[in-house]
PDB file of N, CA and C in Angstrom:
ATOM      1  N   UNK A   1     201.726-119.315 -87.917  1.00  0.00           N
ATOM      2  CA  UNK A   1     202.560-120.130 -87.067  1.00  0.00           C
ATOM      3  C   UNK A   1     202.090-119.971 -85.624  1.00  0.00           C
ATOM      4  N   UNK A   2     201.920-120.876 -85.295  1.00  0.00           N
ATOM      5  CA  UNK A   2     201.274-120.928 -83.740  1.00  0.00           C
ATOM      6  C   UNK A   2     202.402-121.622 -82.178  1.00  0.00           C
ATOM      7  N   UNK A   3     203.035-120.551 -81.663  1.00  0.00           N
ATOM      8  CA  UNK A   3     203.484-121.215 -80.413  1.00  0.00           C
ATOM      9  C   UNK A   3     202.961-121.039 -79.360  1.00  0.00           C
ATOM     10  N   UNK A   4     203.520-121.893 -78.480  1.00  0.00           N
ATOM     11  CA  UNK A   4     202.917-121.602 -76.885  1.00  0.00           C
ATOM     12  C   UNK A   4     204.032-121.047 -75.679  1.00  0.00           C
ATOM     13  N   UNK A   5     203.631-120.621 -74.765  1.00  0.00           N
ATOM     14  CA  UNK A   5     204.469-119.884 -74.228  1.00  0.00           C
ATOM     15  C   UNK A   5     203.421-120.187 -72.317  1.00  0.00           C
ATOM     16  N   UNK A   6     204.130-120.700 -71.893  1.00  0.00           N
ATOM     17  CA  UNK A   6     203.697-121.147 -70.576  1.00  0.00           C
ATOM     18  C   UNK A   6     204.273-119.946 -69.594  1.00  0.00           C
ATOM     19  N   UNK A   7     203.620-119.162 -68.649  1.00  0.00           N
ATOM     20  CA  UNK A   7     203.893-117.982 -67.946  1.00  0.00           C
ATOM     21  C   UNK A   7     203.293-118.499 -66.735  1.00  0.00           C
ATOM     22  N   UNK A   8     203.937-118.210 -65.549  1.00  0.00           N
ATOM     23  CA  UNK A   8     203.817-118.613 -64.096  1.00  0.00           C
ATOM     24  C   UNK A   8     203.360-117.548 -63.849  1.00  0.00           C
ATOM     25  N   UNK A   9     202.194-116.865 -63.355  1.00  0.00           N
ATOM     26  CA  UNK A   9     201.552-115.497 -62.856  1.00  0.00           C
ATOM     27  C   UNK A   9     201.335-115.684 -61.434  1.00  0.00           C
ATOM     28  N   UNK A  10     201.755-114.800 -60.523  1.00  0.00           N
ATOM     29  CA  UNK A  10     200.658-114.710 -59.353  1.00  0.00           C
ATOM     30  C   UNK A  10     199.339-114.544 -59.392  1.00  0.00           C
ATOM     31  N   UNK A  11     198.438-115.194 -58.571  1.00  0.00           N
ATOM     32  CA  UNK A  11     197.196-114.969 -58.470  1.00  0.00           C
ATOM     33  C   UNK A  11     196.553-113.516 -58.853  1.00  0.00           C
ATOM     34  N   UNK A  12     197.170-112.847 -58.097  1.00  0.00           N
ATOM     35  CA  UNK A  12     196.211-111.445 -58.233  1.00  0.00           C
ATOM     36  C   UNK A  12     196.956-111.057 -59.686  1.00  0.00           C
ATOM     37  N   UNK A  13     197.978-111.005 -60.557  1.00  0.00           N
ATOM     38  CA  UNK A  13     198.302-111.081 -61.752  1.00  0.00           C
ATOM     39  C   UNK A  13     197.175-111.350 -62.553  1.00  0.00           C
ATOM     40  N   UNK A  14     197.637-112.352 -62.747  1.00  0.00           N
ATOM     41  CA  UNK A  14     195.971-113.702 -63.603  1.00  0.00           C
ATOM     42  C   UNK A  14     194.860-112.739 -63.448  1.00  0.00           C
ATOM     43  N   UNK A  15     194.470-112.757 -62.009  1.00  0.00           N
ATOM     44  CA  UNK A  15     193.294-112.406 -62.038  1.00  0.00           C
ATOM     45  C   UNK A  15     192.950-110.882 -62.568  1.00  0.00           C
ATOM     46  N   UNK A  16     193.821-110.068 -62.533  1.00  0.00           N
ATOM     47  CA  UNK A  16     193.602-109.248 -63.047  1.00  0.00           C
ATOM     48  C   UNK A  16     193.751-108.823 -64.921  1.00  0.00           C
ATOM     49  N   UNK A  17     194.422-109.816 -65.330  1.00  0.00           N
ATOM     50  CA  UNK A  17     194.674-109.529 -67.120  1.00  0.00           C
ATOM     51  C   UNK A  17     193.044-110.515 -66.926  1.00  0.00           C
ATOM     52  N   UNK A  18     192.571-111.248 -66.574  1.00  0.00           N
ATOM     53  CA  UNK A  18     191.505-111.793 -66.672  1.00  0.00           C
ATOM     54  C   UNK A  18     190.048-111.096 -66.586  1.00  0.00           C
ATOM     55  N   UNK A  19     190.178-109.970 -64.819  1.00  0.00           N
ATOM     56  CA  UNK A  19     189.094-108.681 -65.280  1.00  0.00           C
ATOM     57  C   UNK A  19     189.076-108.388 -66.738  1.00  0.00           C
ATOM     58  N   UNK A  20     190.220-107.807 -66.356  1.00  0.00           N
ATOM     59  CA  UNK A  20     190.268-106.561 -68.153  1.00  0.00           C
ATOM     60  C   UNK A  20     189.752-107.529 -69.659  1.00  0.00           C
ATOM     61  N   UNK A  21     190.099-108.461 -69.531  1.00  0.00           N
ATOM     62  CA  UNK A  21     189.832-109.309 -70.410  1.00  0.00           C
ATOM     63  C   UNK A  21     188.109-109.427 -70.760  1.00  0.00           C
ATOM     64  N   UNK A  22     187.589-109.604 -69.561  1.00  0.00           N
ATOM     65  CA  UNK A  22     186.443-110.154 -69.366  1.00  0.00           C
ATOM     66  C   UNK A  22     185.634-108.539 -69.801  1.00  0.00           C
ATOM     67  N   UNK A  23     186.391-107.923 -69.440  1.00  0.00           N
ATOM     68  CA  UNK A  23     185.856-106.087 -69.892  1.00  0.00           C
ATOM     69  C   UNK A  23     185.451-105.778 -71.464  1.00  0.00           C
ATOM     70  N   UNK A  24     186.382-106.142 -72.096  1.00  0.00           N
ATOM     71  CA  UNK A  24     186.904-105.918 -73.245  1.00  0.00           C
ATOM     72  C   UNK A  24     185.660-107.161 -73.862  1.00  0.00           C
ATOM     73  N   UNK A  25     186.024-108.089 -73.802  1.00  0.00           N
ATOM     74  CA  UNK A  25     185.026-109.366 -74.293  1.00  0.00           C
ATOM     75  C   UNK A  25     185.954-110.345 -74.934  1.00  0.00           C
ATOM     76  N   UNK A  26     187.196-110.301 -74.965  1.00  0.00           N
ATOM     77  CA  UNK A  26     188.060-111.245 -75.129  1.00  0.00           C
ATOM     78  C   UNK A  26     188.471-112.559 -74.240  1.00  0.00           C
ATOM     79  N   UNK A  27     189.648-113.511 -74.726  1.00  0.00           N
ATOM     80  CA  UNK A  27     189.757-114.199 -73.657  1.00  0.00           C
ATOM     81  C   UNK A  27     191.377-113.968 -72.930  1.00  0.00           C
ATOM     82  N   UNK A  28     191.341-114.809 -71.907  1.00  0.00           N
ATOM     83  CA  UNK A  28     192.605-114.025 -70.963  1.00  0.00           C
ATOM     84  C   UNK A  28     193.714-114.117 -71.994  1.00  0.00           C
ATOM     85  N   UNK A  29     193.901-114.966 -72.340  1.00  0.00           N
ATOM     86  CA  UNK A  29     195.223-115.799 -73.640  1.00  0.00           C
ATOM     87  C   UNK A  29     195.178-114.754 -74.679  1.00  0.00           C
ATOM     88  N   UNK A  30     194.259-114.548 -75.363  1.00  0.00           N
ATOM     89  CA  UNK A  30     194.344-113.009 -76.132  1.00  0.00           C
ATOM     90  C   UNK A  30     194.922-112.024 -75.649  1.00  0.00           C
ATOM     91  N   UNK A  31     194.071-111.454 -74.477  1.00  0.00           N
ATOM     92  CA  UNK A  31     195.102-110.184 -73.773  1.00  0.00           C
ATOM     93  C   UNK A  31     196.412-110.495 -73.604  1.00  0.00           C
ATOM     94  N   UNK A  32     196.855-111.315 -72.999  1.00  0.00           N
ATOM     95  CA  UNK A  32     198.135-111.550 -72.731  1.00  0.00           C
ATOM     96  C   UNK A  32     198.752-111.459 -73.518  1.00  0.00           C
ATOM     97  N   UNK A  33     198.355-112.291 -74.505  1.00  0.00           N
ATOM     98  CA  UNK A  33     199.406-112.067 -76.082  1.00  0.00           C
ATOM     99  C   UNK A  33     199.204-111.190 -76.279  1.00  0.00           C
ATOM    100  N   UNK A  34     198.411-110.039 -76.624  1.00  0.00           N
ATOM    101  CA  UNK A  34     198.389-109.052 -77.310  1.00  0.00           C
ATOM    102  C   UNK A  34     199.524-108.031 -76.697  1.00  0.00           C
ATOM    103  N   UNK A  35     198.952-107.947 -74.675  1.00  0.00           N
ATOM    104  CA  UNK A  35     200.162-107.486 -74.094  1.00  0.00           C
ATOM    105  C   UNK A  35     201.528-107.846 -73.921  1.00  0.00           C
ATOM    106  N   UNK A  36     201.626-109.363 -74.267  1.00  0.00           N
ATOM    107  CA  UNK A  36     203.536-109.511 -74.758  1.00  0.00           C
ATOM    108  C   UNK A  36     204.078-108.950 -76.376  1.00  0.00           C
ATOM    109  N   UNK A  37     203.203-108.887 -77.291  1.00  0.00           N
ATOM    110  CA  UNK A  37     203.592-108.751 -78.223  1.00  0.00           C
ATOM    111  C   UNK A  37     203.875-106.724 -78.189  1.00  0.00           C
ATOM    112  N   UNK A  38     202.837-106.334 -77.551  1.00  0.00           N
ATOM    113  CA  UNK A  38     202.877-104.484 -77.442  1.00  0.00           C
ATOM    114  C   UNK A  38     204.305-104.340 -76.955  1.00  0.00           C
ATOM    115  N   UNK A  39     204.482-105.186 -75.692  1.00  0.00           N
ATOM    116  CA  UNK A  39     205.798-105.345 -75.395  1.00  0.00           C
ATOM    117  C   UNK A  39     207.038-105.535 -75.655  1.00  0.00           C
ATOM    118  N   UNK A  40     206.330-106.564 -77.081  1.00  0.00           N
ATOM    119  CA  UNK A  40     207.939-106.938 -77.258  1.00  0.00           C
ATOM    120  C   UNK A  40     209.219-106.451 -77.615  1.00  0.00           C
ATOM    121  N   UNK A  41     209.186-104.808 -77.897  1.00  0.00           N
ATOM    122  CA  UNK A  41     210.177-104.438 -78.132  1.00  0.00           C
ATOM    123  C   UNK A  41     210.885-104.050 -77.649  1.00  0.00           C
ATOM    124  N   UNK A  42     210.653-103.934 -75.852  1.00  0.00           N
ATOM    125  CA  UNK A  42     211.352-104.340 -74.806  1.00  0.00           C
ATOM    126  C   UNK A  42     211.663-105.146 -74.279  1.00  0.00           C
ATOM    127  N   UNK A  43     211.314-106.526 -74.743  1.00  0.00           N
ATOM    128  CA  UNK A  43     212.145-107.719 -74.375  1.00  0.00           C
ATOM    129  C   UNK A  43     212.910-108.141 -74.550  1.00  0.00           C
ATOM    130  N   UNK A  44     214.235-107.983 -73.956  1.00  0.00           N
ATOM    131  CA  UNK A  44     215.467-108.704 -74.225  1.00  0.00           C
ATOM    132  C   UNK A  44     215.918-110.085 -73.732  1.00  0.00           C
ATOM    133  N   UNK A  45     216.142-111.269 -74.442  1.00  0.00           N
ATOM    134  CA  UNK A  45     216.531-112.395 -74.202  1.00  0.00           C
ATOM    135  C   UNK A  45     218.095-112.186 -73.935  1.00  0.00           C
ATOM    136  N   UNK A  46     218.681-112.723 -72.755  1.00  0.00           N
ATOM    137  CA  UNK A  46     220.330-113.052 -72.422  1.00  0.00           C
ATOM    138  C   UNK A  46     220.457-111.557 -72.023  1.00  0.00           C
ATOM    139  N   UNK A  47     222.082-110.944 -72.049  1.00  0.00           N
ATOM    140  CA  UNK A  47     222.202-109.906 -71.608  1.00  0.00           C
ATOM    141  C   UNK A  47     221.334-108.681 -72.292  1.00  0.00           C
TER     142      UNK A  47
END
C-alpha cells in the first residue's frame, strides 16, 4: 500500500536529511520515511 505524505521542511532541514541521504546512497524520500516510520511510535495524532 503506497501513501503520500507532503512535509513542509526548512531549508537547512531538507538539506540536511538530503546530505545523509546522499552518504548512505539512498534517496531523500527513503530516509525520511525510514526516519518517520523509526519514529512512529512517538507520534501522536490529536491529544
Amino acid at each position: 500500500m503506497k501513501q503520500i505524505l507532503i512535509l513542509e521542511l526548512s531549508e537547512q532541514v531538507f538539506a540536511d536529511i538530503q546530505r545523509q541521504a546522499e552518504t548512505i546512497g539512498i534517496s531523500t524520500e527513503h530516509l525520511a520515511a525510514t526516519l518517520l516510520e523509526r519514529k512512529d511510535s512517538g507520534l501522536r495524532v490529536g491529544n
